[in-house]
PDB file of N, CA and C in Angstrom:
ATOM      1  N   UNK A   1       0.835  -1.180   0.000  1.00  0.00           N
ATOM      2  CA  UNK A   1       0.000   0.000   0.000  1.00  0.00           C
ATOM      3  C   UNK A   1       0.881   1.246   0.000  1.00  0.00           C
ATOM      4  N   UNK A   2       0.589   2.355  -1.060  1.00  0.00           N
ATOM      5  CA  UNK A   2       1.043   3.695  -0.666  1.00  0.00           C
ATOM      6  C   UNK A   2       0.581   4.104   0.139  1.00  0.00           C
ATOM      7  N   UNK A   3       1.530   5.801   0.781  1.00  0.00           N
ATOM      8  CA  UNK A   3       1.348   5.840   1.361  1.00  0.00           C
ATOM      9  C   UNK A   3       0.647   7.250   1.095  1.00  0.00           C
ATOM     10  N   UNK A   4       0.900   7.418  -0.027  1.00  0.00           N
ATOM     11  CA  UNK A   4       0.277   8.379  -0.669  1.00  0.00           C
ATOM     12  C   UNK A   4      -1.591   8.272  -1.015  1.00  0.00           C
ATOM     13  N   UNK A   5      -1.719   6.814  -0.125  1.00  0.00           N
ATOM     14  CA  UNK A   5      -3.256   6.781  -0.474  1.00  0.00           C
ATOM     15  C   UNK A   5      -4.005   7.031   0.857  1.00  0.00           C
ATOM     16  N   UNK A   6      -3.369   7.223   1.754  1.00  0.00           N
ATOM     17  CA  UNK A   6      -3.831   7.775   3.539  1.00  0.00           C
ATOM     18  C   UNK A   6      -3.225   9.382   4.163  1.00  0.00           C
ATOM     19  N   UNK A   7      -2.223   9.801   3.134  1.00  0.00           N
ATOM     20  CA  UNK A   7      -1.420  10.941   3.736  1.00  0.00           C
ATOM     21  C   UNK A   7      -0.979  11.699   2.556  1.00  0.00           C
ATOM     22  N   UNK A   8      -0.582  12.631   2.974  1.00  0.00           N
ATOM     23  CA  UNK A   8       0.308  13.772   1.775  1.00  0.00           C
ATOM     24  C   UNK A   8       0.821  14.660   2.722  1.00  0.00           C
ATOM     25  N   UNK A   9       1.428  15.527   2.079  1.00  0.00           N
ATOM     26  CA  UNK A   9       2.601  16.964   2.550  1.00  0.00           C
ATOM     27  C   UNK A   9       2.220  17.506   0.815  1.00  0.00           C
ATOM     28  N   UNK A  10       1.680  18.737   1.540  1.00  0.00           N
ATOM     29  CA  UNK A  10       1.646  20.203   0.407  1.00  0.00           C
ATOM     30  C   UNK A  10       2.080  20.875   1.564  1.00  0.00           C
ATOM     31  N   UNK A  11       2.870  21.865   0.952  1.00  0.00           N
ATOM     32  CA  UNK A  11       3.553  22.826   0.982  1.00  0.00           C
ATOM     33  C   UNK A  11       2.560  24.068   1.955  1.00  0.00           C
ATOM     34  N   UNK A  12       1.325  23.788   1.117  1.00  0.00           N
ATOM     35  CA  UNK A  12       0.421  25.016   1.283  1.00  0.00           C
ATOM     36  C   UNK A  12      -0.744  24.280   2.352  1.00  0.00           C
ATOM     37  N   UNK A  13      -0.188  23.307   3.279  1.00  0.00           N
ATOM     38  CA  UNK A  13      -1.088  22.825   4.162  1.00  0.00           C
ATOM     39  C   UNK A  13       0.038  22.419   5.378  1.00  0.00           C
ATOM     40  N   UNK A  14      -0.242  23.325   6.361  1.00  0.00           N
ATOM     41  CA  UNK A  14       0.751  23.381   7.892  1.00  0.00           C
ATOM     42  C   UNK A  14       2.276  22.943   7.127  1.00  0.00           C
ATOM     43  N   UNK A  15       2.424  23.742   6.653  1.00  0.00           N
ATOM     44  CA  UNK A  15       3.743  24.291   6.074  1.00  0.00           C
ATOM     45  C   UNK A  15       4.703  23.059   5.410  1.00  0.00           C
ATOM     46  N   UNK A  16       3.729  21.693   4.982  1.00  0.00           N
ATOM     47  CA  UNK A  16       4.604  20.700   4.131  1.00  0.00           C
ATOM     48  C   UNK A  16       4.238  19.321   5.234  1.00  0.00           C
ATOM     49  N   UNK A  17       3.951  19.603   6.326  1.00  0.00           N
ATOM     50  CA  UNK A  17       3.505  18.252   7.104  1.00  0.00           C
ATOM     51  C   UNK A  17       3.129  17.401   6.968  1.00  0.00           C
ATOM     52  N   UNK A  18       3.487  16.030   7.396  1.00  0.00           N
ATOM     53  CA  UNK A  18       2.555  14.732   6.547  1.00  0.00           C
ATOM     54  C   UNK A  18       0.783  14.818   7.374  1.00  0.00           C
ATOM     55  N   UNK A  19      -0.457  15.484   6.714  1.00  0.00           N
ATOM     56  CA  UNK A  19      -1.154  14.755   7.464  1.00  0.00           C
ATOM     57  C   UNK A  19      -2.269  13.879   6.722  1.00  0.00           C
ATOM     58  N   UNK A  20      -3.325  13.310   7.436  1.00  0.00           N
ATOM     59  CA  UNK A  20      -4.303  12.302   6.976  1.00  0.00           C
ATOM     60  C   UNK A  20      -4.985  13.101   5.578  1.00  0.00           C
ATOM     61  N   UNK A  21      -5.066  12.178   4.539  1.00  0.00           N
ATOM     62  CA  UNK A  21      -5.988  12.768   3.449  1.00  0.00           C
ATOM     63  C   UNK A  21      -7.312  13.469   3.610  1.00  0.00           C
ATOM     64  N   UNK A  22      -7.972  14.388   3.208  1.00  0.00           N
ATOM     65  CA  UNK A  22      -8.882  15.061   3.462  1.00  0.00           C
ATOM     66  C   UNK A  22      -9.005  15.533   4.898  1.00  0.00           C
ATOM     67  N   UNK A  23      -7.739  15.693   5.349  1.00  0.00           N
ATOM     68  CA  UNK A  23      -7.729  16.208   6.930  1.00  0.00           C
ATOM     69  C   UNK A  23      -6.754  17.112   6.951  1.00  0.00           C
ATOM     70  N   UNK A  24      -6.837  18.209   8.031  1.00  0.00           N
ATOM     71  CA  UNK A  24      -5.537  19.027   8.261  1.00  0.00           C
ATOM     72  C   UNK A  24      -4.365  18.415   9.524  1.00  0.00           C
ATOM     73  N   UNK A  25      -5.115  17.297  10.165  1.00  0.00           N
ATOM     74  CA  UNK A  25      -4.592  16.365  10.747  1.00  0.00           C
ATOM     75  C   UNK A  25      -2.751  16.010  11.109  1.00  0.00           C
ATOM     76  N   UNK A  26      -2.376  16.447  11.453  1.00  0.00           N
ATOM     77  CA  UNK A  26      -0.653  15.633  11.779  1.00  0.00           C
ATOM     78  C   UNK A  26      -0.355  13.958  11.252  1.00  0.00           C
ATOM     79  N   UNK A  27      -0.188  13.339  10.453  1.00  0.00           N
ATOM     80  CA  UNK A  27      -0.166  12.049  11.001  1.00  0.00           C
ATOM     81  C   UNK A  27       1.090  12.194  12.329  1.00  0.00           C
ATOM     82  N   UNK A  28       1.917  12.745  12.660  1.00  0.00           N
ATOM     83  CA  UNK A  28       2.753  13.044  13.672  1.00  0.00           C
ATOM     84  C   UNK A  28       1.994  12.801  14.999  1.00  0.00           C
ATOM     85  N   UNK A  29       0.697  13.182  14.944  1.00  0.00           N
ATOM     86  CA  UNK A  29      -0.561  13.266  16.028  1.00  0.00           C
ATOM     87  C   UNK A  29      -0.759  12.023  16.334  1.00  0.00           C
ATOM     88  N   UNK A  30      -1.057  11.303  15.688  1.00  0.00           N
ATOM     89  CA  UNK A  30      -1.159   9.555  16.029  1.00  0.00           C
ATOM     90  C   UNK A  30      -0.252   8.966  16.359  1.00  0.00           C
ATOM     91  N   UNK A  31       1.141   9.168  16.081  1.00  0.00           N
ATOM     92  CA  UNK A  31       2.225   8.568  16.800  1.00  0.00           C
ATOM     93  C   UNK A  31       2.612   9.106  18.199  1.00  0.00           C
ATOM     94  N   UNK A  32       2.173  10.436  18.578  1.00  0.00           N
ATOM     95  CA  UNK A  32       2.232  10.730  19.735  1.00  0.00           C
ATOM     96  C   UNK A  32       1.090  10.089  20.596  1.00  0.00           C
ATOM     97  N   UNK A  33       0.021  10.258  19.929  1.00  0.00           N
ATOM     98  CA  UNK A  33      -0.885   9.750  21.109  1.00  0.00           C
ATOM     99  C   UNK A  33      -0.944   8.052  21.111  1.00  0.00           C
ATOM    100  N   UNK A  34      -0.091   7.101  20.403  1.00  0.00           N
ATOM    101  CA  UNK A  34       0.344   6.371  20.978  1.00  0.00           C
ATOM    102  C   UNK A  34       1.478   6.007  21.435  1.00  0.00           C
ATOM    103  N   UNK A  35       2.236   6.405  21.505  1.00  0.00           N
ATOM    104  CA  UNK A  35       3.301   6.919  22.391  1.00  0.00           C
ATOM    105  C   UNK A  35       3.154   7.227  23.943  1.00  0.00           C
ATOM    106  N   UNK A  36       2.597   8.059  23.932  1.00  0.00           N
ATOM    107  CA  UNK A  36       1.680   8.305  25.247  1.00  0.00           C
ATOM    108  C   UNK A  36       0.483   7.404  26.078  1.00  0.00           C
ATOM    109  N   UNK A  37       0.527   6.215  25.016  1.00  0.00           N
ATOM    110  CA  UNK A  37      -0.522   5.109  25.752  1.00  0.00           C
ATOM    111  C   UNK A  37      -2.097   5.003  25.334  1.00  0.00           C
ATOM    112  N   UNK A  38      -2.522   6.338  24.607  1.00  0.00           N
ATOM    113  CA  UNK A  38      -3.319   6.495  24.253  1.00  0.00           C
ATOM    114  C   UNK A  38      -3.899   5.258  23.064  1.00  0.00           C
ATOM    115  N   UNK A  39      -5.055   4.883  23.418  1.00  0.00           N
ATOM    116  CA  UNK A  39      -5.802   4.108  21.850  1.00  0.00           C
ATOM    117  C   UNK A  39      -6.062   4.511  20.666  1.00  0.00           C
ATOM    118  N   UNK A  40      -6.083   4.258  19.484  1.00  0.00           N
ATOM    119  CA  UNK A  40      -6.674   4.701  18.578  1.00  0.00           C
ATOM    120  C   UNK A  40      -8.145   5.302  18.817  1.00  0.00           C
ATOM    121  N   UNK A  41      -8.867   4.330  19.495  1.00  0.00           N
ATOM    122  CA  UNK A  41     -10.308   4.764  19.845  1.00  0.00           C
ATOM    123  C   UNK A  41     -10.110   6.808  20.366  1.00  0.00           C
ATOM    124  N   UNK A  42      -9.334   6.706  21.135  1.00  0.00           N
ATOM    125  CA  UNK A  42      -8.638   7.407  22.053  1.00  0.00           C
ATOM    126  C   UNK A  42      -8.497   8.604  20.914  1.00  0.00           C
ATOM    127  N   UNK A  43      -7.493   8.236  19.918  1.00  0.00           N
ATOM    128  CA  UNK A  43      -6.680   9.166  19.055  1.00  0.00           C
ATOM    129  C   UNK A  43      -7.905  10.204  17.989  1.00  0.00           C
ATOM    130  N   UNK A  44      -8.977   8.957  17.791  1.00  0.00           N
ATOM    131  CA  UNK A  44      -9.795   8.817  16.557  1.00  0.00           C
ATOM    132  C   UNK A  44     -11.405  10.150  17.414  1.00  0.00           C
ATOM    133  N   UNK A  45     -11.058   9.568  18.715  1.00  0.00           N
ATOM    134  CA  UNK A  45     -12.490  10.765  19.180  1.00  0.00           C
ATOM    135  C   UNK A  45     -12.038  11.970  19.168  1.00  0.00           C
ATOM    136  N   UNK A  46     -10.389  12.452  19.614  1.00  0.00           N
ATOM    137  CA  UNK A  46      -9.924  14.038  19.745  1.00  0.00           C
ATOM    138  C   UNK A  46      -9.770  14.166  17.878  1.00  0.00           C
ATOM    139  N   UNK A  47      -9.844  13.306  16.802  1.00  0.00           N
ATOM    140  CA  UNK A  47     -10.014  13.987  15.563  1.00  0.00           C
ATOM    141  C   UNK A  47     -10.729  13.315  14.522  1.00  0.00           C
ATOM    142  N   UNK A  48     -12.088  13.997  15.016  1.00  0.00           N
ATOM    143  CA  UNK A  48     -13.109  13.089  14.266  1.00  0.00           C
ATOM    144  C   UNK A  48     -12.831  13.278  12.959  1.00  0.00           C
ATOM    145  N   UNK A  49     -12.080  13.999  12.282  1.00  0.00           N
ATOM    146  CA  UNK A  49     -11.884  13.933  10.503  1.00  0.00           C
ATOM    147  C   UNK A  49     -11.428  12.837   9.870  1.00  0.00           C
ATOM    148  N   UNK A  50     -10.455  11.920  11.116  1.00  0.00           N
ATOM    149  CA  UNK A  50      -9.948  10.857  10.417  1.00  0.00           C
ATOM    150  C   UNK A  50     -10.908   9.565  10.337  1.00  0.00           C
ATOM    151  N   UNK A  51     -10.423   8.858   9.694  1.00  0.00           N
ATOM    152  CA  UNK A  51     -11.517   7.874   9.652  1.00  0.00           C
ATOM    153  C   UNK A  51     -10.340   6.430  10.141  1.00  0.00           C
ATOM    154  N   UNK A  52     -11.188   5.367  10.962  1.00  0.00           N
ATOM    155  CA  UNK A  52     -10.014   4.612  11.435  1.00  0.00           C
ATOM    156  C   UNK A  52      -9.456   3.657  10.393  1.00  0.00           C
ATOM    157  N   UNK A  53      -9.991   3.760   8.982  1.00  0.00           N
ATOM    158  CA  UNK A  53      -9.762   2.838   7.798  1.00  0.00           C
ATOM    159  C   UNK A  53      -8.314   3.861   7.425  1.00  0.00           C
ATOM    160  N   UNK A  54      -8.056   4.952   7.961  1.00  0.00           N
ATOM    161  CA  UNK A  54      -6.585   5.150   7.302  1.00  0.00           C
ATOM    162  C   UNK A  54      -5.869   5.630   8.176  1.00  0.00           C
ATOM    163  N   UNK A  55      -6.380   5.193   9.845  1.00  0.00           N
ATOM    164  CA  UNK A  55      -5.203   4.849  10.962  1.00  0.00           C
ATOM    165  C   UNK A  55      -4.619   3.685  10.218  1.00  0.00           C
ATOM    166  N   UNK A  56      -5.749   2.493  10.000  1.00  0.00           N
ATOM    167  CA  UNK A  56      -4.943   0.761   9.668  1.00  0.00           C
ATOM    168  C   UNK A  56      -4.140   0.728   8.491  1.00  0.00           C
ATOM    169  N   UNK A  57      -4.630   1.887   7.686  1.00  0.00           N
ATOM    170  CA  UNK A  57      -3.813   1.580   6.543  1.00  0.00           C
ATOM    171  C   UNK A  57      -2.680   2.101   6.548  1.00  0.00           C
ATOM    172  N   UNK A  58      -2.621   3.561   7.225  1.00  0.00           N
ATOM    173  CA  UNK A  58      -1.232   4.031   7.865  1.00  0.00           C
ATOM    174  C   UNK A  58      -0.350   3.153   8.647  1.00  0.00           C
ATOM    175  N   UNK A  59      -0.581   2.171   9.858  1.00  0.00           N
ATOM    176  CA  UNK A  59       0.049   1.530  10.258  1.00  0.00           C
ATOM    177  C   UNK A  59       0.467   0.114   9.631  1.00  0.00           C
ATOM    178  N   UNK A  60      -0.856  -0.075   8.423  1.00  0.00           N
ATOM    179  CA  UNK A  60      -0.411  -1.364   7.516  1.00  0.00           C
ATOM    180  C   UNK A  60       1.194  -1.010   7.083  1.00  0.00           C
ATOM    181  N   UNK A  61       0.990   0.383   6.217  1.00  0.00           N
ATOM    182  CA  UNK A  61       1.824   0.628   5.396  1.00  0.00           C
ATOM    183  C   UNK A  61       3.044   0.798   5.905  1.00  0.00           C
ATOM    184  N   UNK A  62       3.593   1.377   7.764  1.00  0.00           N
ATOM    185  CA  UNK A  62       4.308   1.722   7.933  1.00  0.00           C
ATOM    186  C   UNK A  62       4.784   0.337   8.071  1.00  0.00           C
ATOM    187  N   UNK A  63       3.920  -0.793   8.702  1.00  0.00           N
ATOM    188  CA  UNK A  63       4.461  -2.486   9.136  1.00  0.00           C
ATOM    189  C   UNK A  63       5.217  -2.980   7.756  1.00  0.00           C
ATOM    190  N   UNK A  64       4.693  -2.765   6.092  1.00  0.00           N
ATOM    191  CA  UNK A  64       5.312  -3.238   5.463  1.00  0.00           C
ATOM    192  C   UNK A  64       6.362  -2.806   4.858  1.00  0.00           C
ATOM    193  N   UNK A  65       6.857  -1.726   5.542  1.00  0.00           N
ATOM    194  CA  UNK A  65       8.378  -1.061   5.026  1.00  0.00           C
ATOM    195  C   UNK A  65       9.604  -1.707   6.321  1.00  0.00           C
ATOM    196  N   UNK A  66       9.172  -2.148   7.154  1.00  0.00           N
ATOM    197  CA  UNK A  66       9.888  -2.573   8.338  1.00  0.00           C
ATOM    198  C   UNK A  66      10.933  -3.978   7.745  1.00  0.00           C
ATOM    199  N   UNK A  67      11.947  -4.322   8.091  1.00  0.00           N
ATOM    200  CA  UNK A  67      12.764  -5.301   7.658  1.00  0.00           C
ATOM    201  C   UNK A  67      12.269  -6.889   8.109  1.00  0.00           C
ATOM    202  N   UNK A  68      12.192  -7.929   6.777  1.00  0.00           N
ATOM    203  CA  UNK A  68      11.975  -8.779   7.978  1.00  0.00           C
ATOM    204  C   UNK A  68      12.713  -9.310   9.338  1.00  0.00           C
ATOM    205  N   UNK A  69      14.044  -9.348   8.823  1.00  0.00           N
ATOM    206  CA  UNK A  69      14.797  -9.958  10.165  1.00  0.00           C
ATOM    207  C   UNK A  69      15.889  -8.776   9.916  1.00  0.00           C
ATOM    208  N   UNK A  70      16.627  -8.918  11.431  1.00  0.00           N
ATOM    209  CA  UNK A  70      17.968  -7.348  11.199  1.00  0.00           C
ATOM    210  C   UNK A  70      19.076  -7.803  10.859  1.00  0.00           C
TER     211      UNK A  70
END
């Protein structure tokens, strides 16, 4: 999966930031609030724009760039 099909960076949206498609969103925002312990459930009520079909696909996509073994 791209990743270009859950996120983008324009220039002319919070100054080049990656966030959720059709959102002004951080994806930066979701890694903090789990970081912090927080749930998706959690992440997904403080920004109702996202939809949780491109939290999974964000985290699909980030799982299949990961190495299999080091």
């Amino acid at each position: 999966m791209e990743l270009s099909s859950v996120c983008h960076s324009d220039p002319e949206t919070l100054g080049g930031i990656w966030v959720f498609n059709g959102t002004r969103v951080p994806v930066r925002s979701l890694f903090d609030h789990l970081a912090a312990g927080d749930s998706i459930d959690d992440f997904l009520e403080g920004f109702p724009s996202v939809q949780r079909e491109q939290v999974q696909a964000l985290l699909r996509a980030f799982a299949e760039q990961l190495p299999l073994a080091a």
